[in-house]
Every structure is written in C-alpha cells, then in structure tokens.
PDB file of N, CA and C in Angstrom:
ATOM      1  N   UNK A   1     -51.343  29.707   7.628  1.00  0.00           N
ATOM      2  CA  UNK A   1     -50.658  29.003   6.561  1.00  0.00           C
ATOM      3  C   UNK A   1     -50.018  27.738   7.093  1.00  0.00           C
ATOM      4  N   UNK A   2     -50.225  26.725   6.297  1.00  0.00           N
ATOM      5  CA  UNK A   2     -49.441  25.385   6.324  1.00  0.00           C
ATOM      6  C   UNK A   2     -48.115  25.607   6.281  1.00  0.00           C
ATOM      7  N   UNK A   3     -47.326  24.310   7.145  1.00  0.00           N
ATOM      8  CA  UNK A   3     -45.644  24.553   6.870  1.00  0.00           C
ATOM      9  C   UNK A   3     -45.269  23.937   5.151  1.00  0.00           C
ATOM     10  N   UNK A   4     -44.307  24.376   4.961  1.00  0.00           N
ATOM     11  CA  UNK A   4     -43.533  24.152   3.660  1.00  0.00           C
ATOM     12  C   UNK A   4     -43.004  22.848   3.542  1.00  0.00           C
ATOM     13  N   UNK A   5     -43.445  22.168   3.073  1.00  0.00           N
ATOM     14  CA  UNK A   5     -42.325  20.770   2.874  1.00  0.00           C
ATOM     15  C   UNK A   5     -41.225  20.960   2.108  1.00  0.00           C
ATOM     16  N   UNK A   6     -40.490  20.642   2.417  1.00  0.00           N
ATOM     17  CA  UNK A   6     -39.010  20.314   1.880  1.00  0.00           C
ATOM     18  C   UNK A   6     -38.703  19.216   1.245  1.00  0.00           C
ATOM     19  N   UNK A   7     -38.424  19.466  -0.671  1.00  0.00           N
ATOM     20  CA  UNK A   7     -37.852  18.236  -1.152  1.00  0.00           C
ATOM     21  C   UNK A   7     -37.042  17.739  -0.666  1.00  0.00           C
ATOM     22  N   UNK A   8     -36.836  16.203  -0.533  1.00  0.00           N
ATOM     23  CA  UNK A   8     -35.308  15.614  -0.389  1.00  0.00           C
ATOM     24  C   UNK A   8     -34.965  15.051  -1.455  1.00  0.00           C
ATOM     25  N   UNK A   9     -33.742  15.305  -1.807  1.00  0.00           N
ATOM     26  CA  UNK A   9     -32.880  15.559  -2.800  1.00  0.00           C
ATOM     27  C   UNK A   9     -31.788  14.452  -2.592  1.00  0.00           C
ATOM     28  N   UNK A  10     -31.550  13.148  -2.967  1.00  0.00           N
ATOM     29  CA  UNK A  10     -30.941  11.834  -2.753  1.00  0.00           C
ATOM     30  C   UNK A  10     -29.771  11.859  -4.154  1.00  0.00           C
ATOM     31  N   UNK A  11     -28.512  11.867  -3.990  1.00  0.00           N
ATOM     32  CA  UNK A  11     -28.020  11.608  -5.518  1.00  0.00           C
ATOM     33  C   UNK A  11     -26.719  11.043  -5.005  1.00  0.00           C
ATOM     34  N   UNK A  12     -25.755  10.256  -5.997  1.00  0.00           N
ATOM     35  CA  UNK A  12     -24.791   9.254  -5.812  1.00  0.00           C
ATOM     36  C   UNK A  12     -23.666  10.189  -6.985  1.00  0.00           C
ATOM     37  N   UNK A  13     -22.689   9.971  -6.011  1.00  0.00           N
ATOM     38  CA  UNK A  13     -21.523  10.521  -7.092  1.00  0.00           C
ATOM     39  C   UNK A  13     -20.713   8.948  -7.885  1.00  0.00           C
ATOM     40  N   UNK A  14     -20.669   9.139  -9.193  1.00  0.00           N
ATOM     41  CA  UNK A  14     -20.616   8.228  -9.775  1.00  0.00           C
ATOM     42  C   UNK A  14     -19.094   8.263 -10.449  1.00  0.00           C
ATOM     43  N   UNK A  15     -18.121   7.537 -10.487  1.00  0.00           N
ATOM     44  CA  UNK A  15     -16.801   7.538 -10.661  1.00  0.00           C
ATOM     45  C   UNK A  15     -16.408   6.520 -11.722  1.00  0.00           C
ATOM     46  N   UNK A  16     -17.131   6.545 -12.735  1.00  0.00           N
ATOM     47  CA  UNK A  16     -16.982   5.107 -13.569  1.00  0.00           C
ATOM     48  C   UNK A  16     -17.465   5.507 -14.939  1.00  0.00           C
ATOM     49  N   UNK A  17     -17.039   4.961 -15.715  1.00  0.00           N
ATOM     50  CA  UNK A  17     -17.568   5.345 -17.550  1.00  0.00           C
ATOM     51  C   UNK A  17     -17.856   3.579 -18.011  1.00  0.00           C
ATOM     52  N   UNK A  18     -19.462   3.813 -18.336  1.00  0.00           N
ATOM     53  CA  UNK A  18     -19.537   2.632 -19.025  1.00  0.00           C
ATOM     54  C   UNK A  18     -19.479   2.951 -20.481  1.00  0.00           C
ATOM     55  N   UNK A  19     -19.488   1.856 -21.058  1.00  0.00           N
ATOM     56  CA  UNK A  19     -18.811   1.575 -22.470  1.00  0.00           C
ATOM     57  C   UNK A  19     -19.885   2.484 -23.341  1.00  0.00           C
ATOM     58  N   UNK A  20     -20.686   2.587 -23.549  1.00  0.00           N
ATOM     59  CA  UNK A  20     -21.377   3.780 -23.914  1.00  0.00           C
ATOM     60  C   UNK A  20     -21.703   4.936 -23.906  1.00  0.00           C
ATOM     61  N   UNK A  21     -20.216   5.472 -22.520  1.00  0.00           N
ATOM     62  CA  UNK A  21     -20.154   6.943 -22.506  1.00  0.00           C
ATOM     63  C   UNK A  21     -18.947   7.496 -23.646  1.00  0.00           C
ATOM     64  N   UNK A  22     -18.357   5.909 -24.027  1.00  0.00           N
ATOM     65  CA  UNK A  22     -17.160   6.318 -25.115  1.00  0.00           C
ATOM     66  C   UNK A  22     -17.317   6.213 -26.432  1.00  0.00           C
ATOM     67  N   UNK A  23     -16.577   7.222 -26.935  1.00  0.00           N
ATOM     68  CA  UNK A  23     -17.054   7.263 -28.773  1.00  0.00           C
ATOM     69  C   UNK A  23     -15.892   6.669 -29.369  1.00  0.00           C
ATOM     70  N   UNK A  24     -15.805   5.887 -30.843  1.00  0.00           N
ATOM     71  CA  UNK A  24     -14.916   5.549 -31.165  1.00  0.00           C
ATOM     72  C   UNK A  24     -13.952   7.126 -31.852  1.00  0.00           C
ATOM     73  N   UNK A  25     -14.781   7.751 -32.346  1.00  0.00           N
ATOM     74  CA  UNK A  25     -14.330   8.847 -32.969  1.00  0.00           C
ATOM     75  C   UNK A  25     -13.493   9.788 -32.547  1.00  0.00           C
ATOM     76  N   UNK A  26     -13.504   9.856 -30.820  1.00  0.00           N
ATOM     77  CA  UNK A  26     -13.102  10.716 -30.100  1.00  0.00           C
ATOM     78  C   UNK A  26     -11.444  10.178 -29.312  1.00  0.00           C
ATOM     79  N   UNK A  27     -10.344  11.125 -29.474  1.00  0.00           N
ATOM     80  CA  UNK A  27      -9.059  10.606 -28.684  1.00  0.00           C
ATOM     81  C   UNK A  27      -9.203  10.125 -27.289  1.00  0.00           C
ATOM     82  N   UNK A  28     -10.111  11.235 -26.815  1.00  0.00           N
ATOM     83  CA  UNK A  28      -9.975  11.260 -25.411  1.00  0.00           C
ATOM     84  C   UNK A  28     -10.900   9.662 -24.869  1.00  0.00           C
ATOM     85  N   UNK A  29     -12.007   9.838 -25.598  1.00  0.00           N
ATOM     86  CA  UNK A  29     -12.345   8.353 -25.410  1.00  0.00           C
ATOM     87  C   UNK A  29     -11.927   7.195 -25.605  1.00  0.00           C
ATOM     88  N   UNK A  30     -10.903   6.942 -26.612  1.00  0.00           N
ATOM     89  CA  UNK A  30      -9.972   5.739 -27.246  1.00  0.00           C
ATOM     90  C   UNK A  30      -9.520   5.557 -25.822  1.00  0.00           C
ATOM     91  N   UNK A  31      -8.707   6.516 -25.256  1.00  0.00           N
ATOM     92  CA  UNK A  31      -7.621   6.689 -24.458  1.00  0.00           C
ATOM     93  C   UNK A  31      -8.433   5.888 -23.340  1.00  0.00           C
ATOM     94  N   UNK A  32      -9.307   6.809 -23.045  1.00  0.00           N
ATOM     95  CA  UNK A  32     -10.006   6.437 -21.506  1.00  0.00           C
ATOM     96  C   UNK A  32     -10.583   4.691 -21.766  1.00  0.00           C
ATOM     97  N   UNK A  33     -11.127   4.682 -23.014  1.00  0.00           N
ATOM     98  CA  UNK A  33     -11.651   3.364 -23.140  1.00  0.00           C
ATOM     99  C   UNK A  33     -10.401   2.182 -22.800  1.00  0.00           C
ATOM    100  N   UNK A  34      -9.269   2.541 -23.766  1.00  0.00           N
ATOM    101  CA  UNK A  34      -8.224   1.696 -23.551  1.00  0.00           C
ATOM    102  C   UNK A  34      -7.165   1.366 -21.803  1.00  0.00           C
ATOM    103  N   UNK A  35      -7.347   2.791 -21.646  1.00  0.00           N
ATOM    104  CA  UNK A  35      -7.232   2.593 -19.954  1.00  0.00           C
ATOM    105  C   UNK A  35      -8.143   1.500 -18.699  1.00  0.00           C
ATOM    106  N   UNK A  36      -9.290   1.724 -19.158  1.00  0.00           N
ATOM    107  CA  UNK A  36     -10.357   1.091 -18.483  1.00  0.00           C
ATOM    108  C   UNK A  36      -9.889  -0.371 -18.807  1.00  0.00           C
ATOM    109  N   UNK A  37     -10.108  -1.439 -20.225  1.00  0.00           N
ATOM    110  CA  UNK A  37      -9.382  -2.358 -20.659  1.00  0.00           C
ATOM    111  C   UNK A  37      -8.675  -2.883 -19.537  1.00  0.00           C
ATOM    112  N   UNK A  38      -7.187  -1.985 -19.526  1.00  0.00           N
ATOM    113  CA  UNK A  38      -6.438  -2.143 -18.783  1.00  0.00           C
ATOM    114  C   UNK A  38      -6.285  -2.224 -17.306  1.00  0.00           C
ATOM    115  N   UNK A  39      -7.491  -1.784 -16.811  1.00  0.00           N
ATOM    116  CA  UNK A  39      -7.625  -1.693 -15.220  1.00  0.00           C
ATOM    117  C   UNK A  39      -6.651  -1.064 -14.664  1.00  0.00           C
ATOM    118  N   UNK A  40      -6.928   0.605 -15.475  1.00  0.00           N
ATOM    119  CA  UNK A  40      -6.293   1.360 -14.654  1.00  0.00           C
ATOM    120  C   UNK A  40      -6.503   2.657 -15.314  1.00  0.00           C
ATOM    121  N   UNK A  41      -6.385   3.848 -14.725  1.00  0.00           N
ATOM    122  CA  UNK A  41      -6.544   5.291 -15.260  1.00  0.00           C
ATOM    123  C   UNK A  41      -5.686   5.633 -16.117  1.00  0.00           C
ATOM    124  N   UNK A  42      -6.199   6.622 -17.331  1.00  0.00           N
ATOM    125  CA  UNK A  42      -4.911   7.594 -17.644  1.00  0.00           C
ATOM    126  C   UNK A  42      -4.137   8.357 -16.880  1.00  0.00           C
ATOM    127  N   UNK A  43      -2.750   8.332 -17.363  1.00  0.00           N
ATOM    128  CA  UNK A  43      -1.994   9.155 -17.097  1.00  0.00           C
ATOM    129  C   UNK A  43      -2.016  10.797 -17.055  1.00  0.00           C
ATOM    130  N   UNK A  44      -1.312  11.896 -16.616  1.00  0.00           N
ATOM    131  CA  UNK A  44      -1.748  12.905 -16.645  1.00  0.00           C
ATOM    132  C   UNK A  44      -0.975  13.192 -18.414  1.00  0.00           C
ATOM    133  N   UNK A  45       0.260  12.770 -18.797  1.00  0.00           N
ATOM    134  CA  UNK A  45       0.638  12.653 -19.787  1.00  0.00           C
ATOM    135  C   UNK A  45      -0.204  11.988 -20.853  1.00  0.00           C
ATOM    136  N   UNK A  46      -0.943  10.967 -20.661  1.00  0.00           N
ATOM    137  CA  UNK A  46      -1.271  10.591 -21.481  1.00  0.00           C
ATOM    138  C   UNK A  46      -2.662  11.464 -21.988  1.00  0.00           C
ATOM    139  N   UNK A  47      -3.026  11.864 -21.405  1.00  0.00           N
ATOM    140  CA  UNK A  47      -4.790  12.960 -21.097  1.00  0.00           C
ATOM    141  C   UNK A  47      -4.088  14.142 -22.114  1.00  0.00           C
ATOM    142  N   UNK A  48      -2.572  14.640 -21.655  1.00  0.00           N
ATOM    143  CA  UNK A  48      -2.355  16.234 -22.414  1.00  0.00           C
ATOM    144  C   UNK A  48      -2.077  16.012 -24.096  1.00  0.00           C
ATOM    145  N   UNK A  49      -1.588  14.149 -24.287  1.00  0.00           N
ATOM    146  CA  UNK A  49      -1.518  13.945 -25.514  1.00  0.00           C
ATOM    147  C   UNK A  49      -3.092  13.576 -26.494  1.00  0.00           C
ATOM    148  N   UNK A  50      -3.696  13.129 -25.385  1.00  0.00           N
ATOM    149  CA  UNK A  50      -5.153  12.728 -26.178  1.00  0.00           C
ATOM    150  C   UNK A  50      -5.614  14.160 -26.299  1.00  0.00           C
ATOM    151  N   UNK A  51      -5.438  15.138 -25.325  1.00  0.00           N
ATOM    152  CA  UNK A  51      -6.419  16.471 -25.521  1.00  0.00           C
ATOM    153  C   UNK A  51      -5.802  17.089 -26.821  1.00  0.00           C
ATOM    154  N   UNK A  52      -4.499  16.934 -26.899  1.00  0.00           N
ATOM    155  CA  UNK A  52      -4.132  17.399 -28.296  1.00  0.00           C
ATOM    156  C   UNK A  52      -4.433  17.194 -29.474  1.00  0.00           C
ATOM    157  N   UNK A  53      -4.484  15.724 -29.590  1.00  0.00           N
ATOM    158  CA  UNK A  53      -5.310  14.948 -30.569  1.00  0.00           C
ATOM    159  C   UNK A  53      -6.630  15.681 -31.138  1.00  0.00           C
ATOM    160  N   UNK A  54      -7.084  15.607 -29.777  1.00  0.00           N
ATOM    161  CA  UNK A  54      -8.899  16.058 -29.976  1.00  0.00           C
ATOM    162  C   UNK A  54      -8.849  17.302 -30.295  1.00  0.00           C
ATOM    163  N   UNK A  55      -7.820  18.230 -30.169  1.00  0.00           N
ATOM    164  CA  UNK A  55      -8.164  19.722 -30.402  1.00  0.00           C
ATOM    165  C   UNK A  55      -7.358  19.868 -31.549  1.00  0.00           C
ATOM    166  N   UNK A  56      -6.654  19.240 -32.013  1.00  0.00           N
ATOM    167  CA  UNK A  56      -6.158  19.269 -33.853  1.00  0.00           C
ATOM    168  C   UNK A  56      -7.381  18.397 -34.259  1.00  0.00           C
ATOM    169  N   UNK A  57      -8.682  17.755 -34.021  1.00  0.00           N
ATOM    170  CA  UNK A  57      -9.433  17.364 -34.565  1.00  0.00           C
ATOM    171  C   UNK A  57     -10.813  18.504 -34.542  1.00  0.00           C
ATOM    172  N   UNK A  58     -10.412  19.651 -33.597  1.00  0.00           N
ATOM    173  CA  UNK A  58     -11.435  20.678 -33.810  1.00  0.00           C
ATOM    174  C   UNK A  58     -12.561  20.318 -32.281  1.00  0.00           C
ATOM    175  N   UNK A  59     -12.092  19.663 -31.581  1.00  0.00           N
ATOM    176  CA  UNK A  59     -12.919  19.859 -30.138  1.00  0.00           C
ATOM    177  C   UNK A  59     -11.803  21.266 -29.409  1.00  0.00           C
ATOM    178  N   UNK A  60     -12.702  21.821 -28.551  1.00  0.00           N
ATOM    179  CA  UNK A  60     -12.492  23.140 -27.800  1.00  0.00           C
ATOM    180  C   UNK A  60     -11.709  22.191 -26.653  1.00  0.00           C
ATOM    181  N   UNK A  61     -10.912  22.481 -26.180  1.00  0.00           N
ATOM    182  CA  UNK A  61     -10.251  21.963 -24.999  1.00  0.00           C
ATOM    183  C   UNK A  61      -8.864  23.326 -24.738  1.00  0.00           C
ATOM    184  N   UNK A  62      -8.582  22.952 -23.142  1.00  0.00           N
ATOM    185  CA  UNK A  62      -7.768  23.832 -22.744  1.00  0.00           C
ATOM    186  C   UNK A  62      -8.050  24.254 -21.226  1.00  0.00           C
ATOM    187  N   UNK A  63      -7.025  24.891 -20.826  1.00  0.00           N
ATOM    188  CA  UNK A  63      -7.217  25.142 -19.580  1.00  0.00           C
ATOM    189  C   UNK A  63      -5.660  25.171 -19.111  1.00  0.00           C
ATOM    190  N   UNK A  64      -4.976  25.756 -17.736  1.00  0.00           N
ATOM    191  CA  UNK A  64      -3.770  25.364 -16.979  1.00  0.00           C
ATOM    192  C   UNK A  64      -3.315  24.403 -17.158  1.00  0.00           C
ATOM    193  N   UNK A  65      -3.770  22.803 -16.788  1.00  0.00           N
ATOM    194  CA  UNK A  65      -2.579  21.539 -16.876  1.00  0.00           C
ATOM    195  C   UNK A  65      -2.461  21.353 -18.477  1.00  0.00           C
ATOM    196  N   UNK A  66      -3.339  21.662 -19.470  1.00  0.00           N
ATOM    197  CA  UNK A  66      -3.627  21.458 -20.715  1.00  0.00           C
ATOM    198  C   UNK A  66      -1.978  21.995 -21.307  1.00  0.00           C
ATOM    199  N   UNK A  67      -1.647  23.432 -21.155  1.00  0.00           N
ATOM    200  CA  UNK A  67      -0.837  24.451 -21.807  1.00  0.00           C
ATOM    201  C   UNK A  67       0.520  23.608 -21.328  1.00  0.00           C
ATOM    202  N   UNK A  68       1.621  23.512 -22.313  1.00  0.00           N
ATOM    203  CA  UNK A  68       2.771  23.413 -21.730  1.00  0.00           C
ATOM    204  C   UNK A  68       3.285  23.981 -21.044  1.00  0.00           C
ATOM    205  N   UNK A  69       4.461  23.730 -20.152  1.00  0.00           N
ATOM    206  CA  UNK A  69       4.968  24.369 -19.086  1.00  0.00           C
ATOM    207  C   UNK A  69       5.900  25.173 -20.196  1.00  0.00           C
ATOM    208  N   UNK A  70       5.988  26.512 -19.623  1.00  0.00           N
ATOM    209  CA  UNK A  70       6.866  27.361 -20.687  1.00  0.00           C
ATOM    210  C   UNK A  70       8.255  27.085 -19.388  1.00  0.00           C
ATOM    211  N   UNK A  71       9.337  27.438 -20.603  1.00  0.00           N
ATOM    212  CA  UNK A  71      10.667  27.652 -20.003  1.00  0.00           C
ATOM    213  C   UNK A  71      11.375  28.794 -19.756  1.00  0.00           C
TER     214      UNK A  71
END
C-alpha cells in the first residue's frame, strides 16, 4: 500500500465585521455597527443592554455575563 497524504488545512482567524455582516434590524448589530463608526469596540455594558434589546425582540440570547449580578 501507498502512503496516505495528508490534507493541509491553511485558515486565518479573522477579527473584524464588515458592513454586511450587520443588519439594520438587529440591536446587537446597530450597536456593533455604531461602535465600529467610532473606532472602537463595545462596551461590556453596552453588549448586556443591546442583548436585552434583542431578546425583548424575540432573539434567544443568554448565558453567565448576560444574567445580572444578583445581590
């Protein structure tokens, strides 16, 4: 038997949203879109208020940083 070749597998981690990954419809995209604008990231505050947005609009969101800190 012949040896096995091995795919190589080349890929780039990509850290950037172009303007067509954002919807007007969506909070979280306003947000991120309007951040970008600005030349600079959302906030972690500002992300827990857009996720709220989006999930009184009926998107699934949630998770640990999502939940308020209980007292």
């Amino acid at each position: 038997m012949g040896k096995k070749k091995k795919n190589k597998v080349e890929f780039e981690i990509v850290d950037k949203f172009d303007d067509e990954d954002l919807f007007d419809d969506c909070p979280i995209c306003r947000a991120m879109k309007l951040a970008k604008e600005e030349g600079r990231k959302p906030t972690l505050a500002e992300l827990k208020e857009v996720f709220k947005k989006a999930k009184e609009q009926g998107a699934i969101v949630g998770g640990e940083w999502f939940e308020e800190e209980k007292k």
